[in-house]
Structures are given as structure tokens and as C-alpha cells.
Protein backbone atom coordinates (compact mmCIF):
# COMPACT_ATOMS: atom_id res chain seq x y z
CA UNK A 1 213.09 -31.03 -171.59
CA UNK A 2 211.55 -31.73 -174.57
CA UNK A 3 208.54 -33.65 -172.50
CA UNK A 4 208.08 -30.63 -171.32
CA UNK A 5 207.53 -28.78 -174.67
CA UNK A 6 205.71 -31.63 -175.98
CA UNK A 7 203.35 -31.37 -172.47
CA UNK A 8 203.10 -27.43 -172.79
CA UNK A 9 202.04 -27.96 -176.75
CA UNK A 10 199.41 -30.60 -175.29
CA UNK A 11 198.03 -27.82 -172.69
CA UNK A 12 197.78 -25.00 -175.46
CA UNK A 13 195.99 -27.22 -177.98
CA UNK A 14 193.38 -27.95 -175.65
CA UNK A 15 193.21 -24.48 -174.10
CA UNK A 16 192.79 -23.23 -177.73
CA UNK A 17 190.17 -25.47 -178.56
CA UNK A 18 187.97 -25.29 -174.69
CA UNK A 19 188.12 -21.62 -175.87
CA UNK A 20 187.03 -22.07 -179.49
CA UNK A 21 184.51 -24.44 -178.52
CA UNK A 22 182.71 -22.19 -175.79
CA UNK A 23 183.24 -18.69 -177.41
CA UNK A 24 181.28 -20.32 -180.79
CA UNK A 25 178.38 -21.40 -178.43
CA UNK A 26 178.11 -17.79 -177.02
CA UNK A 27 178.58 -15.76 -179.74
CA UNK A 28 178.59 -17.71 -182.90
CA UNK A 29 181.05 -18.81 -185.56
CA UNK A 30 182.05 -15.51 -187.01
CA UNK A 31 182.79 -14.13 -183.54
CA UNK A 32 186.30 -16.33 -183.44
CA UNK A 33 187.95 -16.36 -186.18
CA UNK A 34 191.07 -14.20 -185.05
CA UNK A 35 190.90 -17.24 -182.49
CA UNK A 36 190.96 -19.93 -184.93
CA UNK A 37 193.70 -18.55 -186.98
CA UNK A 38 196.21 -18.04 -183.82
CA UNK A 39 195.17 -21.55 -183.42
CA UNK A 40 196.63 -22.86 -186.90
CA UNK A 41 199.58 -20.93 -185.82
CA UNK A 42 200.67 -24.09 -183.69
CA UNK A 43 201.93 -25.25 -186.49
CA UNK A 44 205.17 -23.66 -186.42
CA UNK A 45 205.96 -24.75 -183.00
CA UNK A 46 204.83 -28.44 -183.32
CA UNK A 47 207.04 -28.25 -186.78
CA UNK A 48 210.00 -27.35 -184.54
CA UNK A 49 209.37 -30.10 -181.95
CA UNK A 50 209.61 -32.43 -184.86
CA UNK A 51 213.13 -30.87 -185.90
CA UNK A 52 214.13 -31.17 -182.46
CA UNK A 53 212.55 -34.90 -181.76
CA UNK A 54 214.73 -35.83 -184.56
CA UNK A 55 218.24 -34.23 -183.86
CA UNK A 56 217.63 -35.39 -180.14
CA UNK A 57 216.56 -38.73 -181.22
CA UNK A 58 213.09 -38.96 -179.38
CA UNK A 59 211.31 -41.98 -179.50
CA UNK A 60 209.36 -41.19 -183.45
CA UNK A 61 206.10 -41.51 -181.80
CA UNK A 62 206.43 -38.21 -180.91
CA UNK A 63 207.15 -37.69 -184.71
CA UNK A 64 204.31 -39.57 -185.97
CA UNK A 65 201.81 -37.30 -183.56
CA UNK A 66 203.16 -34.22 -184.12
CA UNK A 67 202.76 -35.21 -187.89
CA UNK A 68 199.22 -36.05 -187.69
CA UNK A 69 198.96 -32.71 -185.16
CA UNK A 70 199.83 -30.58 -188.23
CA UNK A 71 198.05 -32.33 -190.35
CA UNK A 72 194.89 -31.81 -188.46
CA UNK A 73 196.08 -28.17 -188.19
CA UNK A 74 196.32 -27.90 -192.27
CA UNK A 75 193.10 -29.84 -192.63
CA UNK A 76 191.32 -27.38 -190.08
CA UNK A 77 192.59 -24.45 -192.40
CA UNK A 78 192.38 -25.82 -195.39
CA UNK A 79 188.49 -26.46 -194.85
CA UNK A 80 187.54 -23.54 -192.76
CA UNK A 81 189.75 -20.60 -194.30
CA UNK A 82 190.78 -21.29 -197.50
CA UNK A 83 187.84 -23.29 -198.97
CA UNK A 84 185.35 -22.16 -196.91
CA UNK A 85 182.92 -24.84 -196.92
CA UNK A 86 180.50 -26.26 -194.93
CA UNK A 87 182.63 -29.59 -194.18
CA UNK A 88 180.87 -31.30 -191.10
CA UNK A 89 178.00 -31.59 -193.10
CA UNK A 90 179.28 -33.81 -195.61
CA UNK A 91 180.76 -37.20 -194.08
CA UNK A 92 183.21 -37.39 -197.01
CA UNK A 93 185.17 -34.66 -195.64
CA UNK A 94 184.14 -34.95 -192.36
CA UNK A 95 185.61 -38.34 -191.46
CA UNK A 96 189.32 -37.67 -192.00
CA UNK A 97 188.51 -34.45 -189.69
CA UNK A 98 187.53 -36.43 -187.26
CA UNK A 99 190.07 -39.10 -187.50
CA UNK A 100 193.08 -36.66 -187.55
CA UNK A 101 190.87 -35.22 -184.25
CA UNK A 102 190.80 -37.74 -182.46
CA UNK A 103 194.16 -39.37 -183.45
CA UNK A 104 196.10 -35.70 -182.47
CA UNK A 105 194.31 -35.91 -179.19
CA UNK A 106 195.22 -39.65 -178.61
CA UNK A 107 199.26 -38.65 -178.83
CA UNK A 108 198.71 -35.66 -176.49
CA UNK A 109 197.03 -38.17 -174.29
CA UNK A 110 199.45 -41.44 -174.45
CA UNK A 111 202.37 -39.79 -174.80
CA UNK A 112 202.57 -37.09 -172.29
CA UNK A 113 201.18 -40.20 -169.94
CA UNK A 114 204.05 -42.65 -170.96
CA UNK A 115 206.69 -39.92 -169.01
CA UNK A 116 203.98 -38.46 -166.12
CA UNK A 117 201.37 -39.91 -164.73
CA UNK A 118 200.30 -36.65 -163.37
CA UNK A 119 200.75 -34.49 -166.38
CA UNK A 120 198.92 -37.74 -168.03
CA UNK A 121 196.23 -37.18 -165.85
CA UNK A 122 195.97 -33.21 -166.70
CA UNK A 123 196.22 -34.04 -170.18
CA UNK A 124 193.34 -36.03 -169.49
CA UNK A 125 191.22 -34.20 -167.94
CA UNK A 126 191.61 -31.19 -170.11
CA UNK A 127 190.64 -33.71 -173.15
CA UNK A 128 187.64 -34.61 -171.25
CA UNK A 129 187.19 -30.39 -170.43
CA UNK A 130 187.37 -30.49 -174.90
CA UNK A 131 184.60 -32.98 -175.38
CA UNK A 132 182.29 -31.02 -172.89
CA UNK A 133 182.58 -28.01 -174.70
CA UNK A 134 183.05 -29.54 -178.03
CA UNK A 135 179.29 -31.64 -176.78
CA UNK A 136 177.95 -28.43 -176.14
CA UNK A 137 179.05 -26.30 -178.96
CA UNK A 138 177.52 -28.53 -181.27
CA UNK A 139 174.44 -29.33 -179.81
CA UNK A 140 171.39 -27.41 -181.10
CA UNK A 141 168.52 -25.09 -179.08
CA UNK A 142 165.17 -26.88 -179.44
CA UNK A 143 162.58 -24.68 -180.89
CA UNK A 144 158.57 -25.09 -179.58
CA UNK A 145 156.56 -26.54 -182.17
């Protein structure tokens, strides 16, 4: 059951994030916060599933990703909402971003793959769904000279 959770968790983080990623194309950053803060809010859920890996004695991987999820999660919030700066602009900040990124998106991938090669595959292709938008969200009109 707790696969299941852990596959569900996977599903919502990248539904959240799809979402986040389009709606700032379309109608800017300010548009989404509400968005971004339900977001954060994973992190009582994924705190849980680490309570629960632990008392049902899950292999820790799941502990060390769901670690590094909320981590990402706090990093996201502590940037965006609380200091409010401009961090993918400055590669000091940026990089441990990024590595928590692509780190919490590795353990969604690998371990919802280890029990499912079908929900693997979802998981998968709704990373690859992320990096389209994400791709697109960031990239910038080009203005006529």
C-alpha cells in the first residue's frame, strides 16, 4: 500500500508542477502563487510517508527521497516566499535548486519503477510532460531588432 502512496505523491508532484510550469507561461509569475503555495503543502504528506516508511520498515530509499523531496519543497519556499529573491539568476543559489530538482525527480522515477514497470513508465512520462513545460516556461519571446 504504501507504493501506492508513494506512486500517488509521485503523480501530484508532477501534476503540480506541469500546472505551475504552463500557467506561469500564460499568465506570468504573479498569476500562481495560490498554486505554488498548495504546492509546498506536500510537505505534510511526504513527512507522513516518512513516519510510515519507518514504522513499516520500507526499504530507506524511500526515506532518503522523501527527505530530499522536502527539502526541495523548503528550498522552493524558502527562496520564493519568504526571501523573495531572484534565485535562478544567481548560480550560487541556483545549483542546490537544481540538484534537490533533479535528485526529488530521480526517486519518483527509480523508485516507483523498482515495484511497477507500468506506473514506472507513467512516472516517466509525466517527468518528461515536466521538462516540456518546465523548457517552455523558461524560454524567452524573441523581440525584432
Amino acid at each position: 500500500m504504501f507504493n501506492t502512496y508513494y506512486f500517488i505523491l509521485g503523480i501530484v508532484n508532477n501534476l503540480f508542477l506541469i500546472s505551475i510550469f504552463i500557467i506561469s507561461k500564460i499568465f506570468g509569475m504573479d498569476k500562481f502563487k495560490g498554486l505554488g503555495i498548495a504546492y509546498l503543502l506536500l510537505t505534510i504528506p511526504s513527512a507522513y510517508m516518512i513516519l510510515i516508511a519507518g514504522c513499516n520498515h520500507e526499504p530507506y530509499q524511500y526515506i532518503v527521497f522523501l527527505s530530499i523531496f522536502i527539502a526541495f519543497l523548503i528550498l522552493e519556499g524558502v527562496y520564493d516566499y519568504i526571501l523573495k529573491i531572484p534565485f535562478r539568476r544567481n548560480w550560487k543559489l541556483l545549483i542546490p535548486y537544481l540538484t534537490l530538482y533533479w535528485s526529488m525527480n530521480y526517486g519518483f522515477i527509480v523508485m516507483v519503477w523498482k515495484n511497477s514497470l507500468v506506473q514506472g513508465g507513467i512516472m516517466l512520462g509525466l517527468f518528461i510532460l515536466q521538462l516540456t513545460a518546465n523548457l517552455i516556461s523558461h524560454t524567452r519571446k524573441k523581440t525584432a531588432v
